[in-house]
PDB file of N, CA and C in Angstrom:
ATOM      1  N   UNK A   1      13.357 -94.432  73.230  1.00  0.00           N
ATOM      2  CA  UNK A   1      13.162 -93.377  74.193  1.00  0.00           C
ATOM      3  C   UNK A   1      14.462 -92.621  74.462  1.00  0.00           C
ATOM      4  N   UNK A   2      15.575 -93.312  74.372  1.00  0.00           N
ATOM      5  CA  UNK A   2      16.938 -92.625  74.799  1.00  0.00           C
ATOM      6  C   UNK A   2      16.969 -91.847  73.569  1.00  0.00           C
ATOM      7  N   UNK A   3      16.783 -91.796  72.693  1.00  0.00           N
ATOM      8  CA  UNK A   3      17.057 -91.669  71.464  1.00  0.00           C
ATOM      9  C   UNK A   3      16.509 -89.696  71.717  1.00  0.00           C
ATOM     10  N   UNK A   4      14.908 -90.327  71.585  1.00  0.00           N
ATOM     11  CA  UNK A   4      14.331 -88.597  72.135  1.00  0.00           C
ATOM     12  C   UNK A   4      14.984 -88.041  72.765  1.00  0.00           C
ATOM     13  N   UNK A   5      15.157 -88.082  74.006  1.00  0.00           N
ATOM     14  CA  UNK A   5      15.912 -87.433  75.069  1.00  0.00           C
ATOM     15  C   UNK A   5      17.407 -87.377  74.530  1.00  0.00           C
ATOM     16  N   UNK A   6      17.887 -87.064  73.597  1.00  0.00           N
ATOM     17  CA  UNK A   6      19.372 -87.162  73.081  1.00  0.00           C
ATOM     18  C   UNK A   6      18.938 -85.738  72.150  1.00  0.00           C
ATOM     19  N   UNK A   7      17.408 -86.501  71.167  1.00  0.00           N
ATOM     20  CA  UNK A   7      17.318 -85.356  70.217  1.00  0.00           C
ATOM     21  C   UNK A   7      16.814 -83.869  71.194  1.00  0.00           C
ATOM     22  N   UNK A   8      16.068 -84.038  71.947  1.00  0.00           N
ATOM     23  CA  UNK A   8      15.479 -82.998  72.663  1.00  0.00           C
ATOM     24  C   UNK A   8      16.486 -82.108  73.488  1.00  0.00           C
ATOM     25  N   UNK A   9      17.751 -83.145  74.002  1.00  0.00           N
ATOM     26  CA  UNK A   9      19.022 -81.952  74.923  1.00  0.00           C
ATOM     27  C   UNK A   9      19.901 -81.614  73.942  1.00  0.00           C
ATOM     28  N   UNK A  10      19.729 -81.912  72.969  1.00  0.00           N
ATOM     29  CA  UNK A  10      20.582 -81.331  71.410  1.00  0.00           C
ATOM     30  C   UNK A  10      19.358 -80.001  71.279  1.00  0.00           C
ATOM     31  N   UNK A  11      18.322 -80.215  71.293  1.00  0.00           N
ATOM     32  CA  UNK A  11      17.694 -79.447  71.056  1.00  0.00           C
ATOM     33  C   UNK A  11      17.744 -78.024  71.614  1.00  0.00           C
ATOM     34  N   UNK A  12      17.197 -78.628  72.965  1.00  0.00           N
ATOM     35  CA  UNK A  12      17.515 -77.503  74.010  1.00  0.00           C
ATOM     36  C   UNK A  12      18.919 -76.754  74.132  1.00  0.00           C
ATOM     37  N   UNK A  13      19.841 -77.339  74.007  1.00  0.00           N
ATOM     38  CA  UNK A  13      21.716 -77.059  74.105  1.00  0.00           C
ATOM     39  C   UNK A  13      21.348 -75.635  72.592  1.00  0.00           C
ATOM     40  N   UNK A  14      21.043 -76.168  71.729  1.00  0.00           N
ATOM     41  CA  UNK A  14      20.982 -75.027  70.317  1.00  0.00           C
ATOM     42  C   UNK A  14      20.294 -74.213  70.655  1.00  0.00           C
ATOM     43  N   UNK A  15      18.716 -74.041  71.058  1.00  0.00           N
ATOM     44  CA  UNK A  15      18.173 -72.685  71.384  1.00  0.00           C
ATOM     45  C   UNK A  15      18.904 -71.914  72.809  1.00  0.00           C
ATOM     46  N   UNK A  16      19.393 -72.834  73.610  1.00  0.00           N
ATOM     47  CA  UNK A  16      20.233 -71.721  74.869  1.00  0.00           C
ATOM     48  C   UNK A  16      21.473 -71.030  73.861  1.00  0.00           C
ATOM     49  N   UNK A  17      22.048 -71.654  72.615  1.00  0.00           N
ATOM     50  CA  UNK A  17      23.162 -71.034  72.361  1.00  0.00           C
ATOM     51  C   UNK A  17      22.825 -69.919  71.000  1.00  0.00           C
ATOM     52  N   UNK A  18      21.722 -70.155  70.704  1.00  0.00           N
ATOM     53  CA  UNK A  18      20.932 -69.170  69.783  1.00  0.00           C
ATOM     54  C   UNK A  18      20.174 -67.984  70.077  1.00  0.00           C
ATOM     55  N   UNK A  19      19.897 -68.358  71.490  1.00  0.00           N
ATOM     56  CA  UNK A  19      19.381 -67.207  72.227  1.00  0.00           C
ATOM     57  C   UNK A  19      20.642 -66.550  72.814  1.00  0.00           C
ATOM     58  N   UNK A  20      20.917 -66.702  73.021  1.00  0.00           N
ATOM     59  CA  UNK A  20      22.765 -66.315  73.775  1.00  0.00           C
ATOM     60  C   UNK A  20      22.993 -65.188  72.600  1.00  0.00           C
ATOM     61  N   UNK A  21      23.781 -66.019  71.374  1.00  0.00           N
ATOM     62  CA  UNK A  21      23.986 -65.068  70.701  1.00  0.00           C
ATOM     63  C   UNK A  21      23.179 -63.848  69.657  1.00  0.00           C
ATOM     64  N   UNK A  22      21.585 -64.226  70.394  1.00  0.00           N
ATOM     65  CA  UNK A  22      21.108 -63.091  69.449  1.00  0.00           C
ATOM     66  C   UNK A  22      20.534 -61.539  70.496  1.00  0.00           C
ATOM     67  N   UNK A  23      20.782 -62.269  71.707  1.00  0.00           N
ATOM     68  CA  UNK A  23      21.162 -60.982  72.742  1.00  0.00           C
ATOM     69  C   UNK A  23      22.516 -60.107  72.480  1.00  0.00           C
ATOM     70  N   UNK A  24      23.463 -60.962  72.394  1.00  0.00           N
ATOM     71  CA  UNK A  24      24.810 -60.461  72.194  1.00  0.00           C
ATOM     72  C   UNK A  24      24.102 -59.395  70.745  1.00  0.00           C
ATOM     73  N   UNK A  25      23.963 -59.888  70.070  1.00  0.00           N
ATOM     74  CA  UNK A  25      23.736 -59.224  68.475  1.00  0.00           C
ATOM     75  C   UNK A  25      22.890 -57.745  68.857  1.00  0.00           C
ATOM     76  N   UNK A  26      21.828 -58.192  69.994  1.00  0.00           N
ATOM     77  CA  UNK A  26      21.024 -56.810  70.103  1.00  0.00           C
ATOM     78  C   UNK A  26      21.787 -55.980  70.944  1.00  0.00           C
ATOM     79  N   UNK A  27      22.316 -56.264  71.686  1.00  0.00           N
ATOM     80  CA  UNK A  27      23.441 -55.340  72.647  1.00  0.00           C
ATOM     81  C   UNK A  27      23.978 -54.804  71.830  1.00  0.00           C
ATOM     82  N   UNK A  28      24.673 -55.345  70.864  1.00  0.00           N
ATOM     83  CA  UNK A  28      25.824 -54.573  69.929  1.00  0.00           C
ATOM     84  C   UNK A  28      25.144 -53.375  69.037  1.00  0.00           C
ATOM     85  N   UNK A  29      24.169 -54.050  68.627  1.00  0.00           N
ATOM     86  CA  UNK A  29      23.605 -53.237  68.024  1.00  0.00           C
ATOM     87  C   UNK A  29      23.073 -51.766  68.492  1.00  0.00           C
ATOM     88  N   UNK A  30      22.472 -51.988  69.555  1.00  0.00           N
ATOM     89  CA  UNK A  30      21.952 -50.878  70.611  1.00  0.00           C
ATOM     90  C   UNK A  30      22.888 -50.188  70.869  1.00  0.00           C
ATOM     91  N   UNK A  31      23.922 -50.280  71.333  1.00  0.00           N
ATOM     92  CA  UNK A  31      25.185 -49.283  71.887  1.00  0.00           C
ATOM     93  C   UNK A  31      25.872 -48.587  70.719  1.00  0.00           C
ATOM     94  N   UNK A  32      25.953 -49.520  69.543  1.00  0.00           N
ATOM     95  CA  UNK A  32      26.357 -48.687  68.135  1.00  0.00           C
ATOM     96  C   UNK A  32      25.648 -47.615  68.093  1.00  0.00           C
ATOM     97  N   UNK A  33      23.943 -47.939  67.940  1.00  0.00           N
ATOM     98  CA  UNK A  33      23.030 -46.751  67.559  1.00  0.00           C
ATOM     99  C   UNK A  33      23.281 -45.219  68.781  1.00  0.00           C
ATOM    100  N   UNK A  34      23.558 -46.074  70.118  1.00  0.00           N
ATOM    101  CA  UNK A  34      23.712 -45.395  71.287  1.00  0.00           C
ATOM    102  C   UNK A  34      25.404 -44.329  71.418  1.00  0.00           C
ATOM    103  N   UNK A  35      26.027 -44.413  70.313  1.00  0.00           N
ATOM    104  CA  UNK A  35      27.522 -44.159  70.203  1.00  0.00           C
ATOM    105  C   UNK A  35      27.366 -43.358  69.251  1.00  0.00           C
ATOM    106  N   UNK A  36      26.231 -43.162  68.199  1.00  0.00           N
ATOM    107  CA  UNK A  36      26.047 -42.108  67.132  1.00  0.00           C
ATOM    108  C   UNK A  36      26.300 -40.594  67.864  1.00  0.00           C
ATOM    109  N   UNK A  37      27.151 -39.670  66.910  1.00  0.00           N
ATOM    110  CA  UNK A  37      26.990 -38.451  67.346  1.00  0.00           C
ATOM    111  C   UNK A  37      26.235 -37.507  67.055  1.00  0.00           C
ATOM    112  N   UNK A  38      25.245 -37.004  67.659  1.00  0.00           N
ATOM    113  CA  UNK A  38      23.983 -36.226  66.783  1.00  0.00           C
ATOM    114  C   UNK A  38      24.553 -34.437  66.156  1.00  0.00           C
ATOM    115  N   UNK A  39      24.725 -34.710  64.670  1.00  0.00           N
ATOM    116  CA  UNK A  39      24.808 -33.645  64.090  1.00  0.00           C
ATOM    117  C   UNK A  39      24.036 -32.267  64.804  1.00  0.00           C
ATOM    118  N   UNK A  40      23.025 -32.152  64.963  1.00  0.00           N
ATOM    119  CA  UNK A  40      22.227 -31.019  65.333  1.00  0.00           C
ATOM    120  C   UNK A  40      22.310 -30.793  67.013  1.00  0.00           C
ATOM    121  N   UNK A  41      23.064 -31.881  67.469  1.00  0.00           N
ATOM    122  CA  UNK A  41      23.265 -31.184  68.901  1.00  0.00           C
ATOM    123  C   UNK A  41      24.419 -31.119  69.957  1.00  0.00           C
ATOM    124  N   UNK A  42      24.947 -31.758  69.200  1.00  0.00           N
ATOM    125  CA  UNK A  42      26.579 -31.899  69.528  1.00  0.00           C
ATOM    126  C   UNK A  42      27.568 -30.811  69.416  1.00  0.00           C
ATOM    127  N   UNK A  43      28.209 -31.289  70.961  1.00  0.00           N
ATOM    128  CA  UNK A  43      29.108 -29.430  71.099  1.00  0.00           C
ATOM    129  C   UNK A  43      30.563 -29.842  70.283  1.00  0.00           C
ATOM    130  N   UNK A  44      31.249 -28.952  70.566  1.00  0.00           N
ATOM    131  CA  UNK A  44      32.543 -28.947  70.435  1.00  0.00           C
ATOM    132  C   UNK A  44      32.982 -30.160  70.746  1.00  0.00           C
ATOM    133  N   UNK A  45      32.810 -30.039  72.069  1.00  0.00           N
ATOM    134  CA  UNK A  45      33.795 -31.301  73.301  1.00  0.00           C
ATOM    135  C   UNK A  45      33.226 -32.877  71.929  1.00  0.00           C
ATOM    136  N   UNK A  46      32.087 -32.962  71.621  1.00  0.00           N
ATOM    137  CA  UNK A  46      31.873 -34.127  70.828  1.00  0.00           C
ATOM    138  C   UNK A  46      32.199 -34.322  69.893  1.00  0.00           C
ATOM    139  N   UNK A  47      32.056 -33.241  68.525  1.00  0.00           N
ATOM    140  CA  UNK A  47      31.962 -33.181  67.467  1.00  0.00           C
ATOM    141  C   UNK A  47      33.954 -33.258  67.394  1.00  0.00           C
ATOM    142  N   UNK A  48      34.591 -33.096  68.155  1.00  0.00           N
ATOM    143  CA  UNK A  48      36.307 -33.510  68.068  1.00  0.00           C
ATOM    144  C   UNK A  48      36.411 -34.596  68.156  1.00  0.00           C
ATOM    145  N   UNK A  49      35.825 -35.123  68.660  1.00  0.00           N
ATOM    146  CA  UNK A  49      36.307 -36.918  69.016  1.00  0.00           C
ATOM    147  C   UNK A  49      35.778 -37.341  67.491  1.00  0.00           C
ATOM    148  N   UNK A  50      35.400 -37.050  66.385  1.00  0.00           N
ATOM    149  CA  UNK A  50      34.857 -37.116  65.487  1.00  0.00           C
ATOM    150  C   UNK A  50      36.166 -37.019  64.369  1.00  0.00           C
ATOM    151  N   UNK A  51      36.721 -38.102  64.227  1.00  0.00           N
ATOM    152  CA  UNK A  51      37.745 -38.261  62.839  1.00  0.00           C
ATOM    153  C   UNK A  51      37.995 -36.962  61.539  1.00  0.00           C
ATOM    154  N   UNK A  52      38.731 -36.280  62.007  1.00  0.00           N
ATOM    155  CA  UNK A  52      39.466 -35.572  61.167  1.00  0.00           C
ATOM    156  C   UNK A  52      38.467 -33.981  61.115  1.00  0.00           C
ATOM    157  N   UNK A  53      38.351 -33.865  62.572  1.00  0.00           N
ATOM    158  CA  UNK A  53      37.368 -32.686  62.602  1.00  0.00           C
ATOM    159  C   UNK A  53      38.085 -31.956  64.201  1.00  0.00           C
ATOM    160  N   UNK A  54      38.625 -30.719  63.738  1.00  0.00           N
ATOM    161  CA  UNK A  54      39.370 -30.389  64.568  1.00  0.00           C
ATOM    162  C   UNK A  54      38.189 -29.325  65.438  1.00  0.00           C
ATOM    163  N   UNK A  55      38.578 -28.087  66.461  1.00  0.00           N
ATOM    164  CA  UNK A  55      38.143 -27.412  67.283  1.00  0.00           C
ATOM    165  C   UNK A  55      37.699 -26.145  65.838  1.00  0.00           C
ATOM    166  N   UNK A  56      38.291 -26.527  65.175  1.00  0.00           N
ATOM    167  CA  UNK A  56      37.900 -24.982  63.982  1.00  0.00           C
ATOM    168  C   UNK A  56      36.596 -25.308  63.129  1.00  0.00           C
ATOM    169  N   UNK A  57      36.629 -26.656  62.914  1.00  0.00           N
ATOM    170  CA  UNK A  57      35.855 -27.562  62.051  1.00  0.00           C
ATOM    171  C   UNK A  57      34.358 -27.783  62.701  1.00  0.00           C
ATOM    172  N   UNK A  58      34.576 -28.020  63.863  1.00  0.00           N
ATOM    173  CA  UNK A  58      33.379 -28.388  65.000  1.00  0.00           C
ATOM    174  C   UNK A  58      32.800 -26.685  65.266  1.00  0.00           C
ATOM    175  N   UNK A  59      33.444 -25.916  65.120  1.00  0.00           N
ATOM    176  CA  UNK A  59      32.685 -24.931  65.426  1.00  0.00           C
ATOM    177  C   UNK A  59      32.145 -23.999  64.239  1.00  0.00           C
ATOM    178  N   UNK A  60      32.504 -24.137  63.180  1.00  0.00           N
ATOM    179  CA  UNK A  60      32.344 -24.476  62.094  1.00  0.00           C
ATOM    180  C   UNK A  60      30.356 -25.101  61.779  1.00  0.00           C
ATOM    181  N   UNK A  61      30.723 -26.269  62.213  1.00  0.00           N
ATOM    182  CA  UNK A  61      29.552 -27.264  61.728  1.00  0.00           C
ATOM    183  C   UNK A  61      28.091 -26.154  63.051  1.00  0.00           C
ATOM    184  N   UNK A  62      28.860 -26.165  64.255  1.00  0.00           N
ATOM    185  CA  UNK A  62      28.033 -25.605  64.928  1.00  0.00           C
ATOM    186  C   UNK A  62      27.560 -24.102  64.264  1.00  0.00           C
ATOM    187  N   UNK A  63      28.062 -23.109  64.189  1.00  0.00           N
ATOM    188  CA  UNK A  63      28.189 -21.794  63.385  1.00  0.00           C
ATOM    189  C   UNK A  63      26.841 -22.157  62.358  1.00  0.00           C
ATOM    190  N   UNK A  64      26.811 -23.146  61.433  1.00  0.00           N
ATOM    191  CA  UNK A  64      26.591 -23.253  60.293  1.00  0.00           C
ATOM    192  C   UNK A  64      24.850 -23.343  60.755  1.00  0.00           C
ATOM    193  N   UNK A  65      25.003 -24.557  61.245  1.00  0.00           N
ATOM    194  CA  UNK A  65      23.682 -25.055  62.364  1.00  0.00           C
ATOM    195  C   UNK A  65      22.807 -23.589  62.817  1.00  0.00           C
ATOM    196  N   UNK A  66      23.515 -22.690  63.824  1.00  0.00           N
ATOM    197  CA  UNK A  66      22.741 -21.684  64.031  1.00  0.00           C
ATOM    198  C   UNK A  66      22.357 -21.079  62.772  1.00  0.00           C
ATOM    199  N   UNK A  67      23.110 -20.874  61.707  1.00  0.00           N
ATOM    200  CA  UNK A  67      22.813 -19.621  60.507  1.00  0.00           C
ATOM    201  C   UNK A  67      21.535 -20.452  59.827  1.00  0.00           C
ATOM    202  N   UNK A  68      21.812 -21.790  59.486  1.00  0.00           N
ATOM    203  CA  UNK A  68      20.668 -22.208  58.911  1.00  0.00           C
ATOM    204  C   UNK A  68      19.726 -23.616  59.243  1.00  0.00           C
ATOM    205  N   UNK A  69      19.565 -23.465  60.742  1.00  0.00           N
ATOM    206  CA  UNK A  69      19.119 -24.509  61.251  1.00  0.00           C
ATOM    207  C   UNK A  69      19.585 -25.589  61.344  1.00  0.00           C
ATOM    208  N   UNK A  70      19.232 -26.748  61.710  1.00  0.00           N
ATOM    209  CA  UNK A  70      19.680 -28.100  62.044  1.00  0.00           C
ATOM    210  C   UNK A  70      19.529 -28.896  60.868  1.00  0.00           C
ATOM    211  N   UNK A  71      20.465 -29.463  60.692  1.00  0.00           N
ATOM    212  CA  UNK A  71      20.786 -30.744  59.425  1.00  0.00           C
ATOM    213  C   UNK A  71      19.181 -31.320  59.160  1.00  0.00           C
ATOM    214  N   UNK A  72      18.834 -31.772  58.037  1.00  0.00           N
ATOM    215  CA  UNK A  72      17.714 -32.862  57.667  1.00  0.00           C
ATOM    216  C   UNK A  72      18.020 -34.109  57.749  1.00  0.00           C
ATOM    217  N   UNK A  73      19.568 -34.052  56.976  1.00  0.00           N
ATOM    218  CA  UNK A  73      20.271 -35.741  56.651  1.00  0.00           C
ATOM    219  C   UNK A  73      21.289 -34.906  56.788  1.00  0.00           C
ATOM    220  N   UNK A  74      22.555 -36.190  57.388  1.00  0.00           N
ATOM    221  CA  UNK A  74      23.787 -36.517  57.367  1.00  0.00           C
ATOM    222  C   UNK A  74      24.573 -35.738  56.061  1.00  0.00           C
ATOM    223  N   UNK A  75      24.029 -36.078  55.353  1.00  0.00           N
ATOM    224  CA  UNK A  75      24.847 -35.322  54.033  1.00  0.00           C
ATOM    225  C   UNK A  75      24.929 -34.203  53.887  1.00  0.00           C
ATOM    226  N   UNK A  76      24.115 -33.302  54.779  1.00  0.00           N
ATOM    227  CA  UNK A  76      23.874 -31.827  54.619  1.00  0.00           C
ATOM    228  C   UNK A  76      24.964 -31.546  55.146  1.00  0.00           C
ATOM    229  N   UNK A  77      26.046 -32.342  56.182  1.00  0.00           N
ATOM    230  CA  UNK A  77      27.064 -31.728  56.911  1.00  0.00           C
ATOM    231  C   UNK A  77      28.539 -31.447  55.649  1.00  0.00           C
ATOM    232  N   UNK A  78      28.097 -31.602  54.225  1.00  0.00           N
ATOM    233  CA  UNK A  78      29.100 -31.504  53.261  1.00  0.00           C
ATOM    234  C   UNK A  78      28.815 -29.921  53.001  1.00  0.00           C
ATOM    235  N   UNK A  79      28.250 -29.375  53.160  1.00  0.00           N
ATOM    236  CA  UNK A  79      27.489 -27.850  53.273  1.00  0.00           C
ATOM    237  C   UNK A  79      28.424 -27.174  54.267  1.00  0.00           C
ATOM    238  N   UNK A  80      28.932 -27.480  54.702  1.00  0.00           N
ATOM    239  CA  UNK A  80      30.443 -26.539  56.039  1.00  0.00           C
ATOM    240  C   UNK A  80      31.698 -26.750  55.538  1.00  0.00           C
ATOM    241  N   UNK A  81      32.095 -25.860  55.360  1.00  0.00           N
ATOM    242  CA  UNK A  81      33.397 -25.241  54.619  1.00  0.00           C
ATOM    243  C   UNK A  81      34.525 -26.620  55.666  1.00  0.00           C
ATOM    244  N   UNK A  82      35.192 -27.021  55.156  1.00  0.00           N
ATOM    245  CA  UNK A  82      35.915 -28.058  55.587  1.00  0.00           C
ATOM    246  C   UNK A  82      35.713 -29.391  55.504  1.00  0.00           C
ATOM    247  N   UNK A  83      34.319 -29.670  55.061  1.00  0.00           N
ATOM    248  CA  UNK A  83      34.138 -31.002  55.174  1.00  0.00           C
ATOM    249  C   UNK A  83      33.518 -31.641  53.556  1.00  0.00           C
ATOM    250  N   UNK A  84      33.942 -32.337  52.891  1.00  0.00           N
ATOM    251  CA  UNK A  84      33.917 -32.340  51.531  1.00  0.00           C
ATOM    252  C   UNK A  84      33.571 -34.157  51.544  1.00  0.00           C
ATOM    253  N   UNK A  85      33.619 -34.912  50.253  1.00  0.00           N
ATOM    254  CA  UNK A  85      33.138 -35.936  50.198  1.00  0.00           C
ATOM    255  C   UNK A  85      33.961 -37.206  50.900  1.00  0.00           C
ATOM    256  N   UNK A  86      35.284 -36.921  50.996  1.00  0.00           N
ATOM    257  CA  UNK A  86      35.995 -37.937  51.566  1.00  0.00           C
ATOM    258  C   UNK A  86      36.526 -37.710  53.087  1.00  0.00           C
ATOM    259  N   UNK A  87      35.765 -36.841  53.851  1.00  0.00           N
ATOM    260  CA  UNK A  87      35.892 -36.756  55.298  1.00  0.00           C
ATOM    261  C   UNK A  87      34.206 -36.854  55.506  1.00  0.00           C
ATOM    262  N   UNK A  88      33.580 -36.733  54.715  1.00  0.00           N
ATOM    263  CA  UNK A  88      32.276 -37.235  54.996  1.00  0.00           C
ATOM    264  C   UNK A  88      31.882 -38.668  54.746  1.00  0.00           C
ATOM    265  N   UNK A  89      32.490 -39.620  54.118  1.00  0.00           N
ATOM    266  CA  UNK A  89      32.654 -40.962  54.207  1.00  0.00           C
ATOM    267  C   UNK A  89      33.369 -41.315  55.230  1.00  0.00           C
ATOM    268  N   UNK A  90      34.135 -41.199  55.580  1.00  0.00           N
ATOM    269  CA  UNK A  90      34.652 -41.103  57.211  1.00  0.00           C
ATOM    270  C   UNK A  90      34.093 -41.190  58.345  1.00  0.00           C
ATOM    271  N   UNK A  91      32.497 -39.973  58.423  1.00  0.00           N
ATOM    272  CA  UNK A  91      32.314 -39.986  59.132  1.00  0.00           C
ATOM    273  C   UNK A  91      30.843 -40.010  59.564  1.00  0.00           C
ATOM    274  N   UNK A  92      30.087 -40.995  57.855  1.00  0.00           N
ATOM    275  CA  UNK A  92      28.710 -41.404  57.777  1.00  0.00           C
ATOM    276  C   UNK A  92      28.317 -42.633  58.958  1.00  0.00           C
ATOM    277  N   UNK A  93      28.858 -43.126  59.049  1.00  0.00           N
ATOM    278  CA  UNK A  93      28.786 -44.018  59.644  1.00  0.00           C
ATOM    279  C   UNK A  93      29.116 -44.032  61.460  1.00  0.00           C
ATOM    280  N   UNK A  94      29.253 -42.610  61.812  1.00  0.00           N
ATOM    281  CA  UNK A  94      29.314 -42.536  63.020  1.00  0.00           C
ATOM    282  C   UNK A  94      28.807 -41.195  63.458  1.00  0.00           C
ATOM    283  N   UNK A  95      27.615 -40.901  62.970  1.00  0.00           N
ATOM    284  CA  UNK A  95      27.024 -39.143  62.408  1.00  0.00           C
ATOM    285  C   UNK A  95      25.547 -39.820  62.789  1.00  0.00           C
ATOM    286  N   UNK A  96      24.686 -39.078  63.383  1.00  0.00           N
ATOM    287  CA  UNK A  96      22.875 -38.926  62.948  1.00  0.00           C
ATOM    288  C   UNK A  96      22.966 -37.788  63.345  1.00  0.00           C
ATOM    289  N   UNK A  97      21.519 -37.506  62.756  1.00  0.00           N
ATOM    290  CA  UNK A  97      20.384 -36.159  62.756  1.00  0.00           C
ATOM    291  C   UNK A  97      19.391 -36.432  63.529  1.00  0.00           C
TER     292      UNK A  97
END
């Protein structure tokens, strides 16, 4: 009987610390998705905080946006004069549409 009650608070001890960290995991996750900068609606003031994209560049991407509508995909933002394949790896990963 001691034996159970040894396996069962081993038991219990692993799902409190499995549940623990798979909240942590969804938090992180959520605020990443929540930290994306949206190509199609993002001003100036945002699109700067944006790695290697200055006030000329951001208005630029905006400019482009009005002439021919809002991005489909991320990649369409290689379509604005300034931004080419290796400032767009830069900044796939912190970009949605």
């Amino acid at each position: 009987m001691t034996v159970l009650k040894k396996v069962l608070s081993i038991f219990v001890i692993l799902s409190f610390f499995l549940l623990l960290s798979s909240n942590s995991f969804a938090a992180q996750t959520t605020s990443s998705k929540a930290s994306l900068i949206n190509i199609n609606t993002a001003g100036v003031n945002q699109l700067v905080k944006l790695p290697r994209i200055g006030e000329k560049v951001a208005q630029r991407i905006i400019d482009f946006r009005k002439k021919n509508g809002k991005f489909k995909r991320i990649q369409d933002l290689m379509k604005v004069k300034g931004i080419g394949e290796k400032t767009f790896n830069r900044l796939k990963n912190l970009i949605t549409v």
